[in-house]
Protein backbone atom coordinates (compact mmCIF):
# COMPACT_ATOMS: atom_id res chain seq x y z
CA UNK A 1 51.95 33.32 -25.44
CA UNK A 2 53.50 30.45 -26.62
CA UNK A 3 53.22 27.09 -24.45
CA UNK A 4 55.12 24.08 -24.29
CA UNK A 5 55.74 22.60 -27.55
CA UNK A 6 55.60 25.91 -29.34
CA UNK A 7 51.56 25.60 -28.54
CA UNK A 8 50.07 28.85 -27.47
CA UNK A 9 49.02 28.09 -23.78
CA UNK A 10 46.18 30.53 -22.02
CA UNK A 11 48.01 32.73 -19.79
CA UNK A 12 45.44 31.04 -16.68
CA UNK A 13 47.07 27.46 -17.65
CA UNK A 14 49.32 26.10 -15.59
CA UNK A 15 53.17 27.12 -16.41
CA UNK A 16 54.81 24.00 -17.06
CA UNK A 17 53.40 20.56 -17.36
CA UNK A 18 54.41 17.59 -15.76
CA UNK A 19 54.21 15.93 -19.14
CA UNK A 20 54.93 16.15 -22.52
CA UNK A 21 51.89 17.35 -24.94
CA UNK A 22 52.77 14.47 -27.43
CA UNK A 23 53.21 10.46 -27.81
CA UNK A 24 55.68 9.66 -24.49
CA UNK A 25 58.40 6.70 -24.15
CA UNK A 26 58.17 4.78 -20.98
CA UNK A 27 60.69 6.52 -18.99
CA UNK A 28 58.51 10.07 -20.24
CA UNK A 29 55.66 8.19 -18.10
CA UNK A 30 56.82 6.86 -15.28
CA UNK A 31 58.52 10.41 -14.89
CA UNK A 32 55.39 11.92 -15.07
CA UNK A 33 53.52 9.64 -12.76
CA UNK A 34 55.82 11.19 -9.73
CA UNK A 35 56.00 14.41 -11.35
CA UNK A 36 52.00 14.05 -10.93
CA UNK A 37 52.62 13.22 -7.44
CA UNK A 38 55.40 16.30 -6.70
CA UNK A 39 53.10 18.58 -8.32
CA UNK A 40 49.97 17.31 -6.36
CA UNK A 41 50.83 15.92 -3.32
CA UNK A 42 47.47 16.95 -1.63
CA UNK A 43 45.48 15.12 -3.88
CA UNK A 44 47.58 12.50 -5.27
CA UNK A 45 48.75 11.40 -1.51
CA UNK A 46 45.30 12.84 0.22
CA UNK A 47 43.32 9.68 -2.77
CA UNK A 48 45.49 7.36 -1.94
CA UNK A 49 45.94 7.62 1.80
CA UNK A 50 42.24 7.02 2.08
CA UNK A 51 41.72 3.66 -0.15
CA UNK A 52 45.11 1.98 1.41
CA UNK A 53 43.73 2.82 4.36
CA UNK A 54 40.42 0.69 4.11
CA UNK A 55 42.53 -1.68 1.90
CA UNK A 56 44.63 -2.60 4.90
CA UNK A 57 42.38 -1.88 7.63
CA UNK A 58 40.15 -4.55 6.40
CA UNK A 59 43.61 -6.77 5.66
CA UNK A 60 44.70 -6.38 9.15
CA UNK A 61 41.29 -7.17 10.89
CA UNK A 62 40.50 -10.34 8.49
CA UNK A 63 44.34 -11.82 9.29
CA UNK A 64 43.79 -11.35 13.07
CA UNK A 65 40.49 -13.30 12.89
CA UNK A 66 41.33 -15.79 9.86
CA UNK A 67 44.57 -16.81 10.63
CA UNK A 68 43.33 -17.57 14.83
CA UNK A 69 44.65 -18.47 18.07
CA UNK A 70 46.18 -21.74 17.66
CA UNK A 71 48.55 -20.45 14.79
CA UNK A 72 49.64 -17.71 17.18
CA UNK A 73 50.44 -20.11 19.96
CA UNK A 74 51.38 -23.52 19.06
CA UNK A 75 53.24 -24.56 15.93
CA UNK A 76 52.35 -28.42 14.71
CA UNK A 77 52.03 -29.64 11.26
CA UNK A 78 48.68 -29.28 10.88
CA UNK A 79 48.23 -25.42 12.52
CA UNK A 80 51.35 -25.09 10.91
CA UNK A 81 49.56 -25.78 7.63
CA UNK A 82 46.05 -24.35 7.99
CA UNK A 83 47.85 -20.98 8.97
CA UNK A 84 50.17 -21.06 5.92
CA UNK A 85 47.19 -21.66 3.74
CA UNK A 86 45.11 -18.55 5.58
CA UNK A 87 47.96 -16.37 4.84
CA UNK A 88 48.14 -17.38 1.37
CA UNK A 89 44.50 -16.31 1.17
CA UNK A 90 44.91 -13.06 3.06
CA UNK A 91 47.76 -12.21 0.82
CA UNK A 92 46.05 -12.73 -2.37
CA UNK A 93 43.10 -11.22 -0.80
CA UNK A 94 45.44 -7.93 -0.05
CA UNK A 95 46.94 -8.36 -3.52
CA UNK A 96 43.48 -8.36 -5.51
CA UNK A 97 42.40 -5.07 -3.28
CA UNK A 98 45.53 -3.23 -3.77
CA UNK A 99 44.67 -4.06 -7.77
CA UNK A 100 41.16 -2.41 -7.46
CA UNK A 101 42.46 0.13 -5.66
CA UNK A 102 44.87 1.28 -8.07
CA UNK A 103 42.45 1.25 -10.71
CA UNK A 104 39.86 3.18 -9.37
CA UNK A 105 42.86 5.79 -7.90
CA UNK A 106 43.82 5.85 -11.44
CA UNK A 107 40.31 6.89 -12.44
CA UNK A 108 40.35 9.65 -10.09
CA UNK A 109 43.77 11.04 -11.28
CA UNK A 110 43.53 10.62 -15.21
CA UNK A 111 40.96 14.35 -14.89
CA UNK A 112 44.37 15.45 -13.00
CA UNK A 113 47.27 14.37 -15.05
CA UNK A 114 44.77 14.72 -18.30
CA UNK A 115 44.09 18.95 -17.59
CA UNK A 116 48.23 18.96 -16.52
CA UNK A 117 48.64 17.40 -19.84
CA UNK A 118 46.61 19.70 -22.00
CA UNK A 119 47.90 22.86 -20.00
CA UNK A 120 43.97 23.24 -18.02
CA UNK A 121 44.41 24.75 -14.68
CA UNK A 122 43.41 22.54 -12.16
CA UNK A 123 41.29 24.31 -9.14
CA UNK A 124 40.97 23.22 -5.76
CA UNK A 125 39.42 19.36 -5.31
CA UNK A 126 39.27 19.43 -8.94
CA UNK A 127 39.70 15.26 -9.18
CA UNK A 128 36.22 14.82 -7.03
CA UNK A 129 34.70 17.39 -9.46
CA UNK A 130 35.63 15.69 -12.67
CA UNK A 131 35.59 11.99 -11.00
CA UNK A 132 32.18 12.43 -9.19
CA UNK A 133 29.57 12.05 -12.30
CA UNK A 134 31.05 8.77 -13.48
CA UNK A 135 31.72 7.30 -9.64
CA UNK A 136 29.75 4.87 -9.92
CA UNK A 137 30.40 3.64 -12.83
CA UNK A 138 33.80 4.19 -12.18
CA UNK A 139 33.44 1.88 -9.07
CA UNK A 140 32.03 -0.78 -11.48
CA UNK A 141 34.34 -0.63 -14.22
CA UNK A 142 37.27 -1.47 -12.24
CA UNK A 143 35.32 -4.19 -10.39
CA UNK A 144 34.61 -5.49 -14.34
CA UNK A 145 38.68 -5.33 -14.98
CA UNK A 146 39.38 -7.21 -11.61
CA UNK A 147 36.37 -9.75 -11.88
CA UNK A 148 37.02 -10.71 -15.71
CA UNK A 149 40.98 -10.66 -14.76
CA UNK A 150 40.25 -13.36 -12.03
CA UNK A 151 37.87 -15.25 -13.81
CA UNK A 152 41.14 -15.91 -16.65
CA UNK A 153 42.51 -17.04 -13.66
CA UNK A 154 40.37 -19.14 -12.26
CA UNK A 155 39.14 -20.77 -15.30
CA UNK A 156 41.78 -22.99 -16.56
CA UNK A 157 41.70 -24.58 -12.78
CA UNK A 158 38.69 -25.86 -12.86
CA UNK A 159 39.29 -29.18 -14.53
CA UNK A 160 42.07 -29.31 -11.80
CA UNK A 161 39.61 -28.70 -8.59
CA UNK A 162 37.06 -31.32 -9.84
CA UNK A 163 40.20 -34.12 -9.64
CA UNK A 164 41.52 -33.62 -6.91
CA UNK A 165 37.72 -33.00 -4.90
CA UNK A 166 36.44 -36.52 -7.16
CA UNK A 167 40.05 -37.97 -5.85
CA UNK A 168 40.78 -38.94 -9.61
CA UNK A 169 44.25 -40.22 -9.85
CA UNK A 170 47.09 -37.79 -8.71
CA UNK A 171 48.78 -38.13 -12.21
CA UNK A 172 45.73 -36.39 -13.59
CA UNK A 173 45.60 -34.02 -11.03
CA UNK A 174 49.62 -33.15 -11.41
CA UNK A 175 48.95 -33.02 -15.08
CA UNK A 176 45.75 -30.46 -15.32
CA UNK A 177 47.80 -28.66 -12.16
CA UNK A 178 50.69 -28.23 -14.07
CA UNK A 179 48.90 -26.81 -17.50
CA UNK A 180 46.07 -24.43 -15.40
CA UNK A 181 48.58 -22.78 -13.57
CA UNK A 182 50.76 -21.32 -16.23
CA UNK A 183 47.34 -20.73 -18.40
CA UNK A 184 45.60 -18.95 -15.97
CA UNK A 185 48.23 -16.98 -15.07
CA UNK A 186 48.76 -15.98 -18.52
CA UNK A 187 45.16 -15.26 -19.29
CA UNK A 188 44.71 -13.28 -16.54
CA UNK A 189 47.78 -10.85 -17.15
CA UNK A 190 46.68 -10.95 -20.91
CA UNK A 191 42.98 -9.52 -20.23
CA UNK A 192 44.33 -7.39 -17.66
CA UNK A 193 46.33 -5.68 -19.50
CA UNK A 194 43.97 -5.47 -22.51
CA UNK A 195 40.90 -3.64 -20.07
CA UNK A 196 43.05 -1.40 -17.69
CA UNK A 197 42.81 1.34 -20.05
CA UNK A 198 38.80 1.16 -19.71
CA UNK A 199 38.97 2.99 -16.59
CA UNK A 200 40.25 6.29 -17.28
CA UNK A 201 38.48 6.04 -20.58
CA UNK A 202 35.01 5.82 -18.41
CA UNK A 203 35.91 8.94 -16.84
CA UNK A 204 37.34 10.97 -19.23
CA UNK A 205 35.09 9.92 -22.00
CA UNK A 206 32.22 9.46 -20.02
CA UNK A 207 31.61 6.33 -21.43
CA UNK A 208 29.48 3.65 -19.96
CA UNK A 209 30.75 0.23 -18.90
CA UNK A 210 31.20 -1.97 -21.68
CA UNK A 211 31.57 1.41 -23.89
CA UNK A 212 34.87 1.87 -21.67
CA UNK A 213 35.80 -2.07 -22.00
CA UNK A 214 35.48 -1.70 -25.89
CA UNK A 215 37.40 1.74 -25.91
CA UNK A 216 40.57 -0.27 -24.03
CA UNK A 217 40.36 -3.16 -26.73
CA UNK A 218 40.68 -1.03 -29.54
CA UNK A 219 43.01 1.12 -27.67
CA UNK A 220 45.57 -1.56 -26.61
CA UNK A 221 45.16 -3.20 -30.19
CA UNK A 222 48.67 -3.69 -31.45
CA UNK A 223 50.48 -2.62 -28.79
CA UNK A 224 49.93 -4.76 -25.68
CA UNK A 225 54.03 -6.02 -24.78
CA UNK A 226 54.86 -1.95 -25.01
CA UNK A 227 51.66 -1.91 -21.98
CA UNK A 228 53.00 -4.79 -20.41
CA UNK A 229 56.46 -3.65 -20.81
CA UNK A 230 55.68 -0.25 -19.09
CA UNK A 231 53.50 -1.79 -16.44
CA UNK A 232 55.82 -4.25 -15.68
CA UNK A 233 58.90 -1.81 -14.76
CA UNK A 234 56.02 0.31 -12.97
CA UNK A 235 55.22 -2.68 -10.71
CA UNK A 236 59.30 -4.05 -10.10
CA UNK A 237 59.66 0.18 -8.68
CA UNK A 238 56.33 -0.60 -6.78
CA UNK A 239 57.57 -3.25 -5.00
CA UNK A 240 61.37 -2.13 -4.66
CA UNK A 241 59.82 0.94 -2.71
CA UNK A 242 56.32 -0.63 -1.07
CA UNK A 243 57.83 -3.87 -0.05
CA UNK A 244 61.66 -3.22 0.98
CA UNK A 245 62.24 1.27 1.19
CA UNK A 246 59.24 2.25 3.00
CA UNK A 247 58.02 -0.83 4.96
CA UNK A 248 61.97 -1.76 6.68
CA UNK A 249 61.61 0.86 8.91
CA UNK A 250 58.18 -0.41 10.74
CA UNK A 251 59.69 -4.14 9.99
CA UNK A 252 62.31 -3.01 12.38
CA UNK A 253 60.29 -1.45 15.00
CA UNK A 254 58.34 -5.02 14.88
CA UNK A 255 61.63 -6.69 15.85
CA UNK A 256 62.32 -4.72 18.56
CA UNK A 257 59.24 -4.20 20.46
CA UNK A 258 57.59 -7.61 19.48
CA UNK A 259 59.90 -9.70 18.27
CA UNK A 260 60.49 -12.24 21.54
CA UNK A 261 57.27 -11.51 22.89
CA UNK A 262 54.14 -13.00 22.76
CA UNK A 263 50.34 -13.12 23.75
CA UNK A 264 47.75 -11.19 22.51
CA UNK A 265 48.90 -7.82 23.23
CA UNK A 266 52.11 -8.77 21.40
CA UNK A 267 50.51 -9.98 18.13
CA UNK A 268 47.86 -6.93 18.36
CA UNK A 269 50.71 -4.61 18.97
CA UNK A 270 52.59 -5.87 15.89
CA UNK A 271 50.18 -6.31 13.59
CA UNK A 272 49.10 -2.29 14.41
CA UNK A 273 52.81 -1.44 13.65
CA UNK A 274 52.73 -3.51 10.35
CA UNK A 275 49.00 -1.96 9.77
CA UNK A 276 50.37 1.26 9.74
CA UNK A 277 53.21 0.26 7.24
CA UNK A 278 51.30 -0.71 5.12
CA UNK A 279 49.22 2.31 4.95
CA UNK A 280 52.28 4.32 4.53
CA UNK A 281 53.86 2.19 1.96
CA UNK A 282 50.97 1.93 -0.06
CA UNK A 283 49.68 5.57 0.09
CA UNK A 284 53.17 6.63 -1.65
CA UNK A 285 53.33 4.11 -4.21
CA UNK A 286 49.09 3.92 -4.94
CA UNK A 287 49.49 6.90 -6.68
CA UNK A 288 52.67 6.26 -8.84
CA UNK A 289 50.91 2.86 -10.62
CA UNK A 290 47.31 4.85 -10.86
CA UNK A 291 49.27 7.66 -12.68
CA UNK A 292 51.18 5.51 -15.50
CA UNK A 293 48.00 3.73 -16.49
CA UNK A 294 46.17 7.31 -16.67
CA UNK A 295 48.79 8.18 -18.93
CA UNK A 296 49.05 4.95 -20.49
CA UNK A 297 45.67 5.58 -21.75
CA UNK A 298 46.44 8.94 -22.54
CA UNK A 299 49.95 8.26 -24.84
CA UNK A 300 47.84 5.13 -26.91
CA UNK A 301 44.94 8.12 -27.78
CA UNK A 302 47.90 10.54 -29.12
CA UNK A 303 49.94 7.23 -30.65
CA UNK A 304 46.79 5.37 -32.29
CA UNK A 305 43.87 8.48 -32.60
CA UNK A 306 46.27 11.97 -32.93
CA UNK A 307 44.64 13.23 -29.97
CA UNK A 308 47.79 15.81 -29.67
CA UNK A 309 47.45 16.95 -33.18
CA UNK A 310 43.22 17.22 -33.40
CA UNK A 311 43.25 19.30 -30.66
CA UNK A 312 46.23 21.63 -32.04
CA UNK A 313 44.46 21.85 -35.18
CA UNK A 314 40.92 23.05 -33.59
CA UNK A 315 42.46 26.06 -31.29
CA UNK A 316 45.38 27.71 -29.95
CA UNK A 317 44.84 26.23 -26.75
CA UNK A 318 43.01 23.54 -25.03
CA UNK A 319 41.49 26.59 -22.64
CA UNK A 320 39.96 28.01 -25.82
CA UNK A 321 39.29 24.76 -27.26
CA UNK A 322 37.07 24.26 -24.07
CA UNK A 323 35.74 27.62 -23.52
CA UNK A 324 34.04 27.44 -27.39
CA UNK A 325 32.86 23.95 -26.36
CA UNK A 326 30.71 25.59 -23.12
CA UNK A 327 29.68 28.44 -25.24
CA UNK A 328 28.06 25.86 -27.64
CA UNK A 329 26.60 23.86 -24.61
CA UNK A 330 25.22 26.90 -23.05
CA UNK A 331 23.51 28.11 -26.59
CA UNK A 332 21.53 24.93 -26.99
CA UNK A 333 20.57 25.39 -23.28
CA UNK A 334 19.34 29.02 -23.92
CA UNK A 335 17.66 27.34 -27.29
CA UNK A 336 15.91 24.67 -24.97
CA UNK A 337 15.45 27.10 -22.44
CA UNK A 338 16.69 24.81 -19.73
CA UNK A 339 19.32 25.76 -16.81
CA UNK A 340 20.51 29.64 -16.78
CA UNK A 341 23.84 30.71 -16.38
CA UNK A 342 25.28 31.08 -12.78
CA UNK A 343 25.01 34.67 -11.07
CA UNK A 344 27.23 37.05 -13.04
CA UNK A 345 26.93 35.56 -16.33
CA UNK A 346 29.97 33.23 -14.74
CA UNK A 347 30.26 29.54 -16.20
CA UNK A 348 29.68 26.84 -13.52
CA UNK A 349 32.58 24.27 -12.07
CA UNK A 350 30.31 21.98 -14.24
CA UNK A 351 30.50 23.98 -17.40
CA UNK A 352 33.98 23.99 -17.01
CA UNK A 353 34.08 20.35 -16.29
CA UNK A 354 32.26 19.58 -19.00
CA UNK A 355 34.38 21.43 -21.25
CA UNK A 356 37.49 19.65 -20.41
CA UNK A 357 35.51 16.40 -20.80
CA UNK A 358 34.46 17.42 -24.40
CA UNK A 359 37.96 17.51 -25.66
CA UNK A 360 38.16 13.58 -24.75
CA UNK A 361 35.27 12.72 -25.67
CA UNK A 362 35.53 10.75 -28.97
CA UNK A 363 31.94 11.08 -30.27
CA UNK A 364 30.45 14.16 -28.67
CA UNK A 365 26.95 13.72 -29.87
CA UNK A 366 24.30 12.47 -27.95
CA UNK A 367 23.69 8.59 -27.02
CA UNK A 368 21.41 6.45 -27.74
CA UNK A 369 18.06 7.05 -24.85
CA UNK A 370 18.92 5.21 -21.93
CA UNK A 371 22.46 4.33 -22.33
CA UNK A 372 23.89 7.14 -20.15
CA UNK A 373 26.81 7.46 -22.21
CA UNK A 374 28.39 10.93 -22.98
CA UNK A 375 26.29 12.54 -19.66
């Protein structure tokens, strides 16, 4: 029967899709990042509750221990100062973490909002299934974004450290202060934005690391202020709902039960309450900026590649499209005469897997030995 968009669907896809089977606007994908989430909760929620968990966890116990006992209990200038300068640290510590763990959430969602898309059905833990080949490289790619994000940053400060450490004059040091800032800031948002499509691309494509980094460059070509403009209002709803909605309510229990006290059952008491804010906060709104750069990636490879269109043109569905695609795979098995068929002459979850995978996949034929690329 006839699908959405007039494109005949597999009566075992899912009935209607969270998102449009064409190039979207902005609005089309932040709507479908919490349509993602409504349809999904489980896994969407389940991905997310687990890396803000050890995000904050590990927040919580390094600000207990970093910040110390003298900023807890006496306030002069100079505790005053070293404790400011800790929680600047913890914060962009948090900050940086949060980053990483969006991206690799984002990772484990594009298999998610990418079968939604194309009108797959999605089984049962289906994200670990299509996710779990390319974890590790997964894992590094979004280290690669961060690192080479951070290194923009930290770049253009260097002539800046080495006056004021050589105690060069503080004109100099005002002056290379004033230009390494605003540069590194800009470089690091610039090649941020210009990667973060690498990591859905190293799942979906089953690409390797700098395959993935190359696949984001020539995706974001030409269009990088419509990626910053999207990520942008992504991040002011992030932090209207994770910093103000969601955490006032355990801000206010902090007042109440801990606000005049103090001691170290006071400060351990509120920093569990504000632990488990966090957690909260986070695990809602984790899930929301992982699913608009999954389909980030995915509107740039209908917009720049026709990914829409190539697969409308090869079958009436992308079920059929896929099911072809494991027939092929399993008759150059039988040819090779490696792995049989499961009992019953049923395709594996991996067959299946794989088949979804091969309708991403931009060059399907096998890699160069020892790359690892398209496995």
């Amino acid at each position: 029967m006839p699908g959405p968009d007039g494109w005949d669907d597999d009566m075992d896809a899912d009935g209607v899709q969270g998102v449009p089977f064409r190039p979207m606007s902005m609005s089309e994908m932040l709507d479908g990042a919490i349509a993602g989430i409504r349809r999904r909760p489980r896994t969407s929620l389940g991905l997310a509750a687990a890396i803000s968990t050890v995000i904050q966890v590990a927040s919580s116990i390094a600000a207990y221990f970093f910040i110390g006992d003298q900023a807890r209990d006496e306030v002069t200038p100079d505790v005053l100062m070293e404790s400011l300068g800790a929680q600047l640290t913890l914060t962009v510590m948090s900050l940086v973490l949060s980053a990483y763990g969006i991206l690799l959430l984002s990772g484990m969602l594009a298999p998610i909002l990418g079968r939604e898309l194309v009108g797959m059905p999605i089984a049962p833990r289906q994200a670990w299934r299509d996710a779990k080949p390319r974890l590790i490289r997964l894992v590094v790619t979004a280290a690669a974004v961060i690192g080479i994000s951070l290194g923009a940053l930290v770049l253009p400060l260097v002539p800046f450290t080495l006056l004021v450490v050589g105690g060069a004059h503080p004109a100099l040091g005002v002056l290379a202060g004033v230009l390494g800032f605003p540069i590194g800031i800009g470089l690091m948002v610039w090649l941020y934005l210009l990667f973060v499509q690498a990591v859905p691309a190293v799942v979906l494509e089953r690409q390797t690391v700098t395959g993935a980094l190359r696949r984001a460059v020539a995706l974001s070509k030409g269009r990088w202020f419509r990626t910053f403009g999207t990520l942008l209002l992504a991040m002011l709803i992030t932090v209207f709902m994770g910093f103000f909605a969601l955490r006032i309510p355990f801000l206010v229990v902090q007042l109440i039960f801990f606000g005049s006290s103090s001691g170290n059952d006071a400060t351990m008491g509120a920093l569990a309450v504000d632990t488990v804010g966090r957690i909260v906060s986070w695990s809602v709104v984790l899930p929301f900026d992982a699913g608009v750069i999954a389909l980030l990636y995915m509107d740039r490879r209908m917009r720049r590649e026709g990914f829409d269109l190539d697969l409308r043109t090869r079958g009436r569905s992308a079920s059929a499209i896929a099911r072809a695609s494991i027939a092929r795979a399993s008759i150059a098995r039988d040819q090779n005469g490696s792995a049989p068929e499961a009992e019953g002459g049923e395709q594996s979850d991996t067959d299946h897997g794989e088949g979804f995978i091969d309708l991403w996949r931009t060059n399907p034929l096998p890699a160069r030995p020892g790359t690892g690329a398209n496995q």
